[in-house]
Protein backbone atom coordinates (compact mmCIF):
# COMPACT_ATOMS: atom_id res chain seq x y z
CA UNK A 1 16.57 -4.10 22.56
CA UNK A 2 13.42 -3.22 20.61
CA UNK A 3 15.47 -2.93 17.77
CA UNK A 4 16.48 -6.65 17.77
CA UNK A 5 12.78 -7.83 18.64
CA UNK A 6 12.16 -5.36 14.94
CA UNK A 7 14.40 -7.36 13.02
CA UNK A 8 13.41 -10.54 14.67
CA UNK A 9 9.86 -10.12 13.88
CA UNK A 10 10.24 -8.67 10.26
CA UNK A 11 12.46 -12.29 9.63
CA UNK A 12 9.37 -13.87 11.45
CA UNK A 13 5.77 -12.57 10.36
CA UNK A 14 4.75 -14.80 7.55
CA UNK A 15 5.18 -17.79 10.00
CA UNK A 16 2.58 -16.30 11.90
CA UNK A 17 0.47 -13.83 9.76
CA UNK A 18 -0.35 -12.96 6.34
CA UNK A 19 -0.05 -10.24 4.21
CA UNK A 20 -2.35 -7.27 3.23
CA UNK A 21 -4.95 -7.61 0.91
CA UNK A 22 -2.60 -4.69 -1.31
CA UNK A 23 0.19 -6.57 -1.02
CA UNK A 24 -1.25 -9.77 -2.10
CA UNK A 25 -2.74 -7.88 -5.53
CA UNK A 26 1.27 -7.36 -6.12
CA UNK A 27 2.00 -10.87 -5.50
CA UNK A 28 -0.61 -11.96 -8.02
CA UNK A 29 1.04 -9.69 -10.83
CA UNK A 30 4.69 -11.41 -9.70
CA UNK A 31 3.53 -14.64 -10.05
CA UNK A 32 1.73 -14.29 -13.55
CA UNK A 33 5.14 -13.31 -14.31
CA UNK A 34 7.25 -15.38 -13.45
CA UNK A 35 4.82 -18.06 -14.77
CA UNK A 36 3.95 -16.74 -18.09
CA UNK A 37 6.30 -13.91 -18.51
CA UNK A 38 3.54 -11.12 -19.16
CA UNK A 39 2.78 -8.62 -16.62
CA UNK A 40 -1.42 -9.26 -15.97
CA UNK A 41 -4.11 -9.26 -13.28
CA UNK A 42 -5.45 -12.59 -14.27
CA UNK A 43 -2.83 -15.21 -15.74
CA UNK A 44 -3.61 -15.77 -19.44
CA UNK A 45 -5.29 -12.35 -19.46
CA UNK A 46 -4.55 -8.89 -20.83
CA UNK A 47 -1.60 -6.68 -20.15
CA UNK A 48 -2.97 -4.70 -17.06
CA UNK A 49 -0.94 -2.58 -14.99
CA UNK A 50 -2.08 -2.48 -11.65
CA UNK A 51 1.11 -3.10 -9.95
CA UNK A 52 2.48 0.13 -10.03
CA UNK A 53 5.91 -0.86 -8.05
CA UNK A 54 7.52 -2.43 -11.21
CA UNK A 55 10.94 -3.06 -9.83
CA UNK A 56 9.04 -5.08 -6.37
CA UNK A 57 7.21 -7.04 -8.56
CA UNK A 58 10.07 -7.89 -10.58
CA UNK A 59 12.21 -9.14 -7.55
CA UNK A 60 9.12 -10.75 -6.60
CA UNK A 61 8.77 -12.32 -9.71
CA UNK A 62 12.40 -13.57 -9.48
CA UNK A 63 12.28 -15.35 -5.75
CA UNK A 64 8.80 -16.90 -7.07
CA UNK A 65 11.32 -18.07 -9.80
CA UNK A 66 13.93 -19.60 -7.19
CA UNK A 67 11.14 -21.23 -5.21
CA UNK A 68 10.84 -18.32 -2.41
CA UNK A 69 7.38 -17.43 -1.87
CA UNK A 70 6.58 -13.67 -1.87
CA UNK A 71 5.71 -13.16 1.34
CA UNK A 72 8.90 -15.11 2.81
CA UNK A 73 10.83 -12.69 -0.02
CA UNK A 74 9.40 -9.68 1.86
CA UNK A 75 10.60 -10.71 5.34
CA UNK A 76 14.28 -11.12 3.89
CA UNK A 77 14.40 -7.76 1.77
CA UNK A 78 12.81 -5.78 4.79
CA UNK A 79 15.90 -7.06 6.99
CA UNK A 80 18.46 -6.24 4.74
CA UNK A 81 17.05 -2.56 3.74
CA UNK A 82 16.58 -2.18 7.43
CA UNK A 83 20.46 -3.31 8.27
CA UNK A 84 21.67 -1.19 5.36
CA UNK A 85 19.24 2.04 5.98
CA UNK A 86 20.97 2.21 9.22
CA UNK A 87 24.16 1.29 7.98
CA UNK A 88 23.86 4.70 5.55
CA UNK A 89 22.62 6.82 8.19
CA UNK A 90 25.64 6.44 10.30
CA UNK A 91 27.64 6.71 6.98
CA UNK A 92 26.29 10.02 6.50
CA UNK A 93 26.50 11.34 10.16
CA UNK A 94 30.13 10.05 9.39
CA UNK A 95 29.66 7.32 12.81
CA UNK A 96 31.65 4.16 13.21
CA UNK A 97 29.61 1.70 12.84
CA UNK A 98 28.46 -0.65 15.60
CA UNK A 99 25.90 -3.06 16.27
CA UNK A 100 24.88 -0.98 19.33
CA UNK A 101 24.03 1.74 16.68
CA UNK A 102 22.75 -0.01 14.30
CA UNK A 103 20.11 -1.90 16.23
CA UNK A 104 19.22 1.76 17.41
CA UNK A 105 18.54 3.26 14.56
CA UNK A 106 16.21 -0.14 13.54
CA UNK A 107 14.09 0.06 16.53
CA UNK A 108 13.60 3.79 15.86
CA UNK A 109 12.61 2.98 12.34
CA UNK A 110 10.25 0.36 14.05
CA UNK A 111 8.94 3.05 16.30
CA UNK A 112 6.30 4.19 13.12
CA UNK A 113 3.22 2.63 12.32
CA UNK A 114 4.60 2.42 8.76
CA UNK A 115 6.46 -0.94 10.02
CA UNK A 116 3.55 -2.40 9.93
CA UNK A 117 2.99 -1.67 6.55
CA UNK A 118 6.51 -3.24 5.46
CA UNK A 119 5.25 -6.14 7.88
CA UNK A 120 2.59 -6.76 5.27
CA UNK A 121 4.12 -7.18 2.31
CA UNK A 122 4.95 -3.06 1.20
CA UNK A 123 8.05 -2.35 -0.19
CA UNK A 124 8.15 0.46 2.37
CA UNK A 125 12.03 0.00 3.63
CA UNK A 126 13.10 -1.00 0.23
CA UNK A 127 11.72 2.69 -0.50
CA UNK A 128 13.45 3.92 2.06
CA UNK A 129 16.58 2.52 1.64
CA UNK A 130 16.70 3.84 -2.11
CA UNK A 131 15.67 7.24 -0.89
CA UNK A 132 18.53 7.42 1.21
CA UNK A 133 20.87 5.90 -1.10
CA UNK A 134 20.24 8.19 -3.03
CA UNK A 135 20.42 11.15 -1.01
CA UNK A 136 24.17 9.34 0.22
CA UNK A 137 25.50 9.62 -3.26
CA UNK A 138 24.44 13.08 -3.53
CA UNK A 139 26.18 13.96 -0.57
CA UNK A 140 29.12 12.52 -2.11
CA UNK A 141 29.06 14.22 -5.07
CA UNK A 142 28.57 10.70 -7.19
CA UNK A 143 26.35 12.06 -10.04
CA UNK A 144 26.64 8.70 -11.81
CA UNK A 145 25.71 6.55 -8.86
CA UNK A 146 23.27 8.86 -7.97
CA UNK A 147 21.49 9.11 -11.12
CA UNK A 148 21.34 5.11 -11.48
CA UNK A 149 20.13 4.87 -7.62
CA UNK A 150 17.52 7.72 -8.85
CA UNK A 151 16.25 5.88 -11.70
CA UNK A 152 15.97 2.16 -9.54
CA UNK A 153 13.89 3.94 -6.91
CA UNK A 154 11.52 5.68 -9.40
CA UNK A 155 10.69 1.82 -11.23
CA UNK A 156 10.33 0.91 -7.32
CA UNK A 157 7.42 4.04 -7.31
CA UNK A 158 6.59 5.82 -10.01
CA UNK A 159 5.87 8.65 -7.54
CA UNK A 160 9.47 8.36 -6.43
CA UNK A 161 10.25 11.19 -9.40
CA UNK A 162 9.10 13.74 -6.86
CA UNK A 163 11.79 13.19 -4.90
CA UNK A 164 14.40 11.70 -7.51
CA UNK A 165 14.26 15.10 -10.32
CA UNK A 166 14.56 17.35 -7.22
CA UNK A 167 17.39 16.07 -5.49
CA UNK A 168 19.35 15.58 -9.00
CA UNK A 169 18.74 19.20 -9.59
CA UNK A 170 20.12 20.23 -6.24
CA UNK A 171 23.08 17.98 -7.46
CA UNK A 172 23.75 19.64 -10.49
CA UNK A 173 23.64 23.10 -9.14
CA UNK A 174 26.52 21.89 -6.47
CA UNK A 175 28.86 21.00 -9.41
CA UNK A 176 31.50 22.96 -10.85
CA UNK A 177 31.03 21.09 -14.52
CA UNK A 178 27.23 21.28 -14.41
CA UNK A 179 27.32 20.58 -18.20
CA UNK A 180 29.10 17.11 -17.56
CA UNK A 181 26.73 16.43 -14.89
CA UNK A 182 23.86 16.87 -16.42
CA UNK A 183 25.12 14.66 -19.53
CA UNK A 184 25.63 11.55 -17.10
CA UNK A 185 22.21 12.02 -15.49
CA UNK A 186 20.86 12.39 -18.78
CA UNK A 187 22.54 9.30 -19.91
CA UNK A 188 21.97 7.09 -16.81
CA UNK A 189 17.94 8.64 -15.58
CA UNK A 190 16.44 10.95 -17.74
CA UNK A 191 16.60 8.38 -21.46
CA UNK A 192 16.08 4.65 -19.35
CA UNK A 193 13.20 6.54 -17.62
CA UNK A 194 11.91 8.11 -20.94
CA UNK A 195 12.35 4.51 -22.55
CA UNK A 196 10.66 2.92 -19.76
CA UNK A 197 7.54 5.46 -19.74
CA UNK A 198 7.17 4.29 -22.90
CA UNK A 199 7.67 0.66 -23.33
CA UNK A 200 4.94 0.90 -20.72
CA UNK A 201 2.37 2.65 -22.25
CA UNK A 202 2.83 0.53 -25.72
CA UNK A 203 3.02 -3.05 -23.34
CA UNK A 204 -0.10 -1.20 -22.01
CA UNK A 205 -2.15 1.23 -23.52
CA UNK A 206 -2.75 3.55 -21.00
CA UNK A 207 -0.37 6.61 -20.36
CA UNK A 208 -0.46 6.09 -16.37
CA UNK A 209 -0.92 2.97 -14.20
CA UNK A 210 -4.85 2.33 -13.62
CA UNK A 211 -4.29 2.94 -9.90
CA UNK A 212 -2.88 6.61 -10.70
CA UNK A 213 -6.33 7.11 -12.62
CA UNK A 214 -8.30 5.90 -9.42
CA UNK A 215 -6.29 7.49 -6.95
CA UNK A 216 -6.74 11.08 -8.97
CA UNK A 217 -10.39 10.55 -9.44
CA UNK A 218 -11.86 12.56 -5.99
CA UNK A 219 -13.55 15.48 -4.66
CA UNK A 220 -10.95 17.86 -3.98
CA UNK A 221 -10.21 21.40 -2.28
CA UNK A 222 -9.81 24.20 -4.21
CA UNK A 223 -9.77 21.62 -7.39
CA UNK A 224 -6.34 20.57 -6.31
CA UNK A 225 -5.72 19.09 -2.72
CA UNK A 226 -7.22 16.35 -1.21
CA UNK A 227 -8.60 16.69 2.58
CA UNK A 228 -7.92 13.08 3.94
CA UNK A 229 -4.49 13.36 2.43
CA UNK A 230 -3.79 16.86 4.44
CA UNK A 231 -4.96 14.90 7.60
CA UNK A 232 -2.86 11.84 7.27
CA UNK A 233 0.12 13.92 6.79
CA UNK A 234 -0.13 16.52 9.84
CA UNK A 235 1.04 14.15 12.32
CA UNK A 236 4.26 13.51 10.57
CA UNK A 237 4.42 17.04 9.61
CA UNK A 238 4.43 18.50 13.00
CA UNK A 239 6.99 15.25 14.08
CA UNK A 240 9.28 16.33 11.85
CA UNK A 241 9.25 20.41 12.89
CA UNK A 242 9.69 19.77 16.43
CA UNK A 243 12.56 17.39 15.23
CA UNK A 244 14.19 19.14 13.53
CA UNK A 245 13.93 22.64 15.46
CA UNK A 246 17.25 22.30 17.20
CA UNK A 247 18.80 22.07 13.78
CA UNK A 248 18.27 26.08 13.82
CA UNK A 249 20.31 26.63 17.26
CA UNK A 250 23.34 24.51 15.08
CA UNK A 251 26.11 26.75 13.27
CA UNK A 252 27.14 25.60 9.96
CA UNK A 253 23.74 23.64 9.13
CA UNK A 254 24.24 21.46 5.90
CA UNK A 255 22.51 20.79 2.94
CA UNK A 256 19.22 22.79 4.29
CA UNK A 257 17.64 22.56 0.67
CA UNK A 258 16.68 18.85 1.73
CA UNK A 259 13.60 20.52 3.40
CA UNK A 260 12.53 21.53 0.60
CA UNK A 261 13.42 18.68 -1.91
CA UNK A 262 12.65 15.80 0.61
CA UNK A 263 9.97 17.13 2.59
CA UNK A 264 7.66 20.54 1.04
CA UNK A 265 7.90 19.10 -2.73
CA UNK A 266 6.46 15.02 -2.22
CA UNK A 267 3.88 16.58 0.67
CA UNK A 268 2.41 19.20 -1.86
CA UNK A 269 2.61 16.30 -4.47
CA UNK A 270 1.00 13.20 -2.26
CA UNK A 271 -1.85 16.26 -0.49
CA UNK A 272 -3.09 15.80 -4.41
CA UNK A 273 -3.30 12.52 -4.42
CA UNK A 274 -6.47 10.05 -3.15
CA UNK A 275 -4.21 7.81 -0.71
CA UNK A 276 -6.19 4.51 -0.89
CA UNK A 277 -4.84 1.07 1.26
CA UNK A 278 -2.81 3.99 3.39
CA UNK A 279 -1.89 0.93 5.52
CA UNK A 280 0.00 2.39 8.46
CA UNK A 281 0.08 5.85 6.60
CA UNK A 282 2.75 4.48 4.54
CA UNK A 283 3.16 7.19 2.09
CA UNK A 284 4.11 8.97 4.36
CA UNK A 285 7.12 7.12 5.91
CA UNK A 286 9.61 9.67 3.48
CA UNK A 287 9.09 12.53 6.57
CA UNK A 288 9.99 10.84 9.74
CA UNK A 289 12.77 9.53 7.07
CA UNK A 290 13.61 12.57 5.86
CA UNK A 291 13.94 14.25 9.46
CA UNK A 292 16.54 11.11 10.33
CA UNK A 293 18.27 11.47 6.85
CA UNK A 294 18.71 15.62 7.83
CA UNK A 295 19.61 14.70 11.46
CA UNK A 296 22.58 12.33 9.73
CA UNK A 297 23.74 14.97 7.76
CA UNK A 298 24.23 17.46 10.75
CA UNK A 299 25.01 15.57 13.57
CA UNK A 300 28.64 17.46 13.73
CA UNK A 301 26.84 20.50 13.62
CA UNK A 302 24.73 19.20 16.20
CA UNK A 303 26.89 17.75 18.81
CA UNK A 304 25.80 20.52 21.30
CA UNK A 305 22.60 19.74 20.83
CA UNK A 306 22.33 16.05 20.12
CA UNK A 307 20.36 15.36 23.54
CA UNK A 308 17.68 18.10 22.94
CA UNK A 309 17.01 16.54 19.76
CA UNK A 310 16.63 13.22 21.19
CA UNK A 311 14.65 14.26 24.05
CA UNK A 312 12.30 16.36 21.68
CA UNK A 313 11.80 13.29 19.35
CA UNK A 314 11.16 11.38 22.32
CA UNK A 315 8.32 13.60 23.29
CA UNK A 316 6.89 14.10 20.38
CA UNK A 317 6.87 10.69 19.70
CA UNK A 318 4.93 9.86 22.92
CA UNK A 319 2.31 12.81 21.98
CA UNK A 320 1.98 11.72 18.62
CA UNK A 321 2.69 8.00 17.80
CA UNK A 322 2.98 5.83 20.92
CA UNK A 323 -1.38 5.57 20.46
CA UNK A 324 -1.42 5.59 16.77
CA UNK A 325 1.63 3.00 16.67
CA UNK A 326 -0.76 0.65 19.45
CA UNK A 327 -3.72 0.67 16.78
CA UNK A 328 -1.97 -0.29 13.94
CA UNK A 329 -0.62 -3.35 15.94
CA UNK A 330 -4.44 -3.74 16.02
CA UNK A 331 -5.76 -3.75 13.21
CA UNK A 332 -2.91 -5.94 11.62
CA UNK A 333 -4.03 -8.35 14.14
CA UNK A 334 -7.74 -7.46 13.10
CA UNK A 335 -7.37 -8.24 9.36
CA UNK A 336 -5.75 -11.23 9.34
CA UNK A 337 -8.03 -12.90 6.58
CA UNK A 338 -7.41 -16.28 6.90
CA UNK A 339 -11.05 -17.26 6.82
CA UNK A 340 -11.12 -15.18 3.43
CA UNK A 341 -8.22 -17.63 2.28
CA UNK A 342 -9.34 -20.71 2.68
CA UNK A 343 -12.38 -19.97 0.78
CA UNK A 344 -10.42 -18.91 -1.86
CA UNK A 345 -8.59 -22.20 -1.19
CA UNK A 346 -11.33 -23.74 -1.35
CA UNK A 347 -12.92 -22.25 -4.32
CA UNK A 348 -9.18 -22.98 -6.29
CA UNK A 349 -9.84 -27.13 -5.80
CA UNK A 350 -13.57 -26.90 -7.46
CA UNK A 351 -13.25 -29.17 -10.51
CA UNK A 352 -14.75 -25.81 -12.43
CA UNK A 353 -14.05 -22.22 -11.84
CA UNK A 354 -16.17 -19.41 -12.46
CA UNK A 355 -16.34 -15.48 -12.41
CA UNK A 356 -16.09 -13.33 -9.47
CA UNK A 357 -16.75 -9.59 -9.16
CA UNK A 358 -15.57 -8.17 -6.08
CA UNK A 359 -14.21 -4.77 -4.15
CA UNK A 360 -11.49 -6.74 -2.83
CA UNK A 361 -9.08 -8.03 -5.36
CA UNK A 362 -6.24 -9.62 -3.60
CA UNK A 363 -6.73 -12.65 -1.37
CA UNK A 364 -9.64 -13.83 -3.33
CA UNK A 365 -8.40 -13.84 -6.62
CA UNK A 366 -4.66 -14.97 -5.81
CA UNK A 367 -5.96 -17.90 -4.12
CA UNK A 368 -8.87 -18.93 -5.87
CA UNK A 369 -7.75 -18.18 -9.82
CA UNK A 370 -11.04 -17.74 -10.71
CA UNK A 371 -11.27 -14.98 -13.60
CA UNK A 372 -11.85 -12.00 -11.16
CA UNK A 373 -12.88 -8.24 -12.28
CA UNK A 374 -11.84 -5.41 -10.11
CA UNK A 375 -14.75 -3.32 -9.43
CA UNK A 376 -13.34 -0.47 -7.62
CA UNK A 377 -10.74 -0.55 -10.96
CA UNK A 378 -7.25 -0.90 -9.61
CA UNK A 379 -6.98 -3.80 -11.53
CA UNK A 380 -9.87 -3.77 -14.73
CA UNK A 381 -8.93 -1.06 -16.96
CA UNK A 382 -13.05 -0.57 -17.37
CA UNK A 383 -13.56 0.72 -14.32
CA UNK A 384 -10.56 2.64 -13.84
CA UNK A 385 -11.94 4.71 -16.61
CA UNK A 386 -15.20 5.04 -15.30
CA UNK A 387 -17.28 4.37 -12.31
CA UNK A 388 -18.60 0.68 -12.03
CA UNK A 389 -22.36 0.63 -12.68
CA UNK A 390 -25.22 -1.95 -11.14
CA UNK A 391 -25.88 -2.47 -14.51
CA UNK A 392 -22.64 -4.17 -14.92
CA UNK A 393 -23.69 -6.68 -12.71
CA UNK A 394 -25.99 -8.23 -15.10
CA UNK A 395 -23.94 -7.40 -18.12
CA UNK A 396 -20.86 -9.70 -16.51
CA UNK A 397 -23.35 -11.94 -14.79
CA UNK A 398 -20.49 -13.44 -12.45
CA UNK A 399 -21.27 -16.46 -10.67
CA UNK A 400 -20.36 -14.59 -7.50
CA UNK A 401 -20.10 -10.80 -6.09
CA UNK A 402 -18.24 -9.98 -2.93
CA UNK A 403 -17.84 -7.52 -1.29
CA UNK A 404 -16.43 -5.13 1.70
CA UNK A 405 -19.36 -2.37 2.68
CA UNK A 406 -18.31 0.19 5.51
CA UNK A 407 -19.62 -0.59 8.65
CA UNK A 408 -23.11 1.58 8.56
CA UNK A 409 -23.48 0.84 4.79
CA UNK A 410 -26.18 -1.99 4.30
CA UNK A 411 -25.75 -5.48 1.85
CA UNK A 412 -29.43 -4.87 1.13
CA UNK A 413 -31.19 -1.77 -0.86
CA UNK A 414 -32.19 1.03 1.91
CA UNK A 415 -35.44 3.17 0.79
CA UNK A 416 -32.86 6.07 0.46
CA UNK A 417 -30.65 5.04 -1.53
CA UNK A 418 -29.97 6.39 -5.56
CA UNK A 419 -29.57 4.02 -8.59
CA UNK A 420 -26.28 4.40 -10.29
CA UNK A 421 -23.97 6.55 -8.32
CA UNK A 422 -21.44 7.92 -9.90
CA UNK A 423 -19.05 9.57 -7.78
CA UNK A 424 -15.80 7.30 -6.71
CA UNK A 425 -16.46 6.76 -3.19
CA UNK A 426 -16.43 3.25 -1.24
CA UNK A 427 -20.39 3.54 0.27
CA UNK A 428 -21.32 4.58 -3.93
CA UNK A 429 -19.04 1.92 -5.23
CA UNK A 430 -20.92 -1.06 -2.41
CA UNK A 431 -24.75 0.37 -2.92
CA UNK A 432 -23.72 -0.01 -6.87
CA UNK A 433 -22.92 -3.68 -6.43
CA UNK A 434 -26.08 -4.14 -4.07
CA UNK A 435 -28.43 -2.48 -6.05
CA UNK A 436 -27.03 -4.79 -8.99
CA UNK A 437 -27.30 -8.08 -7.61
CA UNK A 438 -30.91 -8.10 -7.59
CA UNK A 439 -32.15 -10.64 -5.40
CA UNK A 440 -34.42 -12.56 -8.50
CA UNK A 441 -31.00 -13.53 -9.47
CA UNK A 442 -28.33 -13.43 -6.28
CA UNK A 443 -28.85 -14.36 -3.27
CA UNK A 444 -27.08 -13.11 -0.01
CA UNK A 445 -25.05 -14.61 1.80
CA UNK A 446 -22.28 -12.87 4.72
CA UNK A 447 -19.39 -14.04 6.68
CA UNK A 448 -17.16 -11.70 9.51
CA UNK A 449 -14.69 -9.43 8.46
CA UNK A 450 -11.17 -10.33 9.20
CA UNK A 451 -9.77 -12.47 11.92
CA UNK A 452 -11.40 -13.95 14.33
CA UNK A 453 -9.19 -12.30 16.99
CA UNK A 454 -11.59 -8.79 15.68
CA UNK A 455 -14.78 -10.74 15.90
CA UNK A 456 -14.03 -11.68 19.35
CA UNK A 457 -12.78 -8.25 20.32
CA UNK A 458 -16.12 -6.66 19.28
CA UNK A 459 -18.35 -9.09 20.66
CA UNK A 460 -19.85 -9.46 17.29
CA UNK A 461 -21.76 -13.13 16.16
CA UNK A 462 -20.79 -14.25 12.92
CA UNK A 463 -21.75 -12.08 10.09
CA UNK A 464 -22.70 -9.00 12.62
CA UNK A 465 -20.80 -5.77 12.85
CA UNK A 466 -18.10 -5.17 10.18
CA UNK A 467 -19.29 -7.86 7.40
CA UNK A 468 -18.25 -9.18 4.15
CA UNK A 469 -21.31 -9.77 1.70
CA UNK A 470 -21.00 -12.81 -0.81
CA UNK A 471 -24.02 -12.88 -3.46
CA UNK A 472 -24.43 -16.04 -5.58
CA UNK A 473 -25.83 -16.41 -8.42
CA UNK A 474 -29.11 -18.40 -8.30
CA UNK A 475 -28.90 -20.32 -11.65
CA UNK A 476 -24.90 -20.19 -11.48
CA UNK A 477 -24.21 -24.13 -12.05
CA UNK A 478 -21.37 -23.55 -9.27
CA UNK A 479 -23.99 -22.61 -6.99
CA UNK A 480 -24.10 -25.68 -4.60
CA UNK A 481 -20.55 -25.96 -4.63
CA UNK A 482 -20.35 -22.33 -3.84
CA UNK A 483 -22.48 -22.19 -1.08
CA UNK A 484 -21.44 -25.61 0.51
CA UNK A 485 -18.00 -23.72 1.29
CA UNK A 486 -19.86 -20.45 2.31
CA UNK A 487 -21.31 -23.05 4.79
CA UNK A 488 -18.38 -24.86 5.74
CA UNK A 489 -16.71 -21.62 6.82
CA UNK A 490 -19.23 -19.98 9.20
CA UNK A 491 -21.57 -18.33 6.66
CA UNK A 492 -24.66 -16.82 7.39
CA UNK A 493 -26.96 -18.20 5.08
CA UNK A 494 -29.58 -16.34 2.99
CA UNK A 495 -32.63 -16.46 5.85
CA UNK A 496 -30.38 -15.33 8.35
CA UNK A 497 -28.36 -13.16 6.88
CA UNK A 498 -31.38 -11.01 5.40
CA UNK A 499 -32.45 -10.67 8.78
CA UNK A 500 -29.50 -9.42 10.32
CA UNK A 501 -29.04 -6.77 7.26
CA UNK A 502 -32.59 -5.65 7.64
CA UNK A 503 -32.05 -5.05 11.28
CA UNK A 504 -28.74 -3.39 10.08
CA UNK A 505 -30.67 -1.32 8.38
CA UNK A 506 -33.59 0.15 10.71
CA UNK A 507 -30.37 0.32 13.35
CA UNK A 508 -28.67 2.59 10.96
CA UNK A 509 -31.78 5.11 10.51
């Protein structure tokens, strides 16, 4: 049953709800192609890749072609990788298939807050589909399928080589004619990638997507692992043990190097990385994946113990994911931006559009067009190179700066604050844009972070609590314009919204 009400509401949730802000940077990248057949941030603008999922944004780019709009795209690829994921599940645990099962297997795949990551737009169960295809075609000895399937899931994610180059090698060292095998996947993965690395970096100029730059650019333990990234991942990590511990009371256990290739290798690889717009932990949907994928491939050897399995994953489950699965339904409901949007909207239908610079670089620059600069650097090669700077406030001199501070942070200068911080953090990154729209030549402005559903649930006025802060440019001749639509959509205007930030303030010290 819950695995009809998951495909029912993956067909459904753009009717109702609207992507992530992530999500909607991809979307922009799709559309500038499919409209003017270059791959940029800003259409008419330079070569910029911040989309790292090449192969999503392509399909993207393609239903934008045939009149589908992304999001709508989304909901029809997340069905069919869902049907088909289970479908080769049951293919490799060598199951008839049945709708029975297959709806099973869905609503377990639903039972992860990752689904609500795939919900908003991620290509998660596209990813997950070509993991396991290619992990099918391994089984089945299929070096050339394999290696193609290999190569389509690493232009899906560039990071999918961690888990593509190990499980080929494994492959290889299963075949009799290891020479002939490694000619195919030389011929099929290893020169189309090599090609592709670098067409890229010529259509570019830059050796890795911007987003690889920010997402390496942290404090990190020992110089080499990344704290928040360890934290994410226990969970899943101690999911998948308890899992998978029956799998040692099982004689004959197969394939046991997919531990190692599909699990120890990506964790060691993603605990380096800086996991920003985690949205449902998503980058770490491969291990409850990985523990189904190993289940599949021993459920003969498991038949004895097919009920402790379930009733361990059930239990674990419960103690592990039935809360965090409950918040994430949450806070998709919470940011449902649709105030966001239609001031983008809004801003779009101004007979003259101006310059934005803002931490948030998907609804408001898909919707409005204006020419937008990425501050945190995802998307403006600048700041992907180095830390954005108040002093780059006045050097763009945008006709409007928005931004997302944490909840404690402040959209006014504190007393304790440092000019020009340089470490990549979100508070340094806000304080930089504060301290840079100097209030001689911005003023403030704030509306609720968002849906309305989260205002409401907090108890919070307008512009109290969690906060966006919109600063417009004084002499900006899109100023009235500009702050008509602040108006029209519950903004706090510049009296009142320096008094709640100063009160912000002394609450916060």
């Amino acid at each position: 049953m819950y695995g009809v009400v998951a495909f029912a509401a993956l067909a459904l949730v753009p009717r109702h709800f609207l992507p992530a802000e992530d999500a909607v940077i991809l979307f922009q990248y799709s559309r500038n192609l499919a409209e003017h057949g270059e791959i940029t941030f800003l259409a008419g603008g330079p070569h910029v890749e911040g989309a790292t999922d090449f192969g999503w944004m392509l399909l993207n780019a393609l239903a934008i072609r045939c009149g589908i709009p992304p999001f709508w795209f989304c909901a029809i690829a997340n069905v069919f990788s869902l049907l088909m994921l289970a479908v080769l599940l049951l293919r490799l645990a060598n199951k008839r298939l049945s709708l029975s099962c297959i709806f099973a297997i869905a609503g377990s795949a639903a039972l992860f807050p990752q689904i609500f990551a795939a919900a908003s737009g991620f290509a998660v169960l596209p990813d997950a589909l070509l993991l396991t295809t290619i992990v099918f075609f391994a089984m089945r000895q299929k070096v050339a399928l394999a290696s193609i399937s290999a190569l389509v899931f690493c232009l899906f994610r560039p990071d999918g080589v961690v888990f593509a180059i190990p499980l080929l090698i494994c492959l290889v060292l299963e075949q009799e004619e290891r020479g002939k095998s490694i000619s195919v996947i030389s011929a099929l993965f290893f020169v189309p990638g090599l090609i592709y690395f670098f067409w890229r970096w010529h259509y570019f100029g830059e050796m890795f997507p911007l987003p690889f730059l920010v997402k390496s650019d942290t404090n990190r333990w020992f110089g080499l692992f990344v704290v928040h990234s360890i934290r994410t991942s226990l969970p899943f990590l101690v999911f998948v043990a308890i899992v998978l511990a029956p799998l040692k009371l099982a004689r004959n256990v197969q394939k046991s190097w997919l531990a190692v290739v599909l699990i120890a290798v990506p964790t060691l690889f993603y605990w380096t990385m800086r996991l920003d717009q985690n949205v449902g932990s998503r980058f770490f949907y491969y291990l409850p994946l990985s523990a189904a994928i190993m289940i599949a491939v021993n459920w003969d050897s498991l038949q004895a113990n097919r009920v402790l399995v379930f009733r361990t994953a059930l239990v674990s489950w419960l103690l592990l994911f039935a809360m965090p699965l409950y918040r994430e339904l949450r806070t998709f409901r919470d940011e449902q931006f649709q105030s966001v949007k239609e001031i983008a909207e809004a801003l779009r239908h101004m007979p003259q559009h101006g310059t934005l610079i803002t931490s948030e670089a998907g609804f408001l620059p898909y919707f409005s067009g204006w020419t937008t600069y990425d501050a945190w650097g995802l998307n403006t090669p600048e700041f992907a190179h180095r830390f954005f700077r108040s002093s780059d406030v006045k050097r763009l001199g945008a006709d409007l700066i928005v931004l997302h501070p944490d909840r404690p942070e402040s959209c006014v200068v504190l007393p304790d604050w440092e000019p020009n911080y340089v470490d990549r953090t979100w508070p340094h990154l806000t304080r930089n844009l504060v301290e840079g729209a100097d209030e001689t030549q911005y003023e403030l402005w704030l509306t609720s972070y968002g849906s309305e559903f989260y205002r409401q649930r907090k108890q919070w006025n307008y512009g109290e609590g969690d906060r966006e802060c919109w600063f417009v440019r004084k002499n900006s001749p899109l100023y009235a314009q500009i702050t008509r639509i602040l108006q029209e959509h519950q903004g706090i205007a510049p009296a009142e919204a320096l008094l709640l930030e100063k009160v912000h303030g002394k609450a916060k010290r």
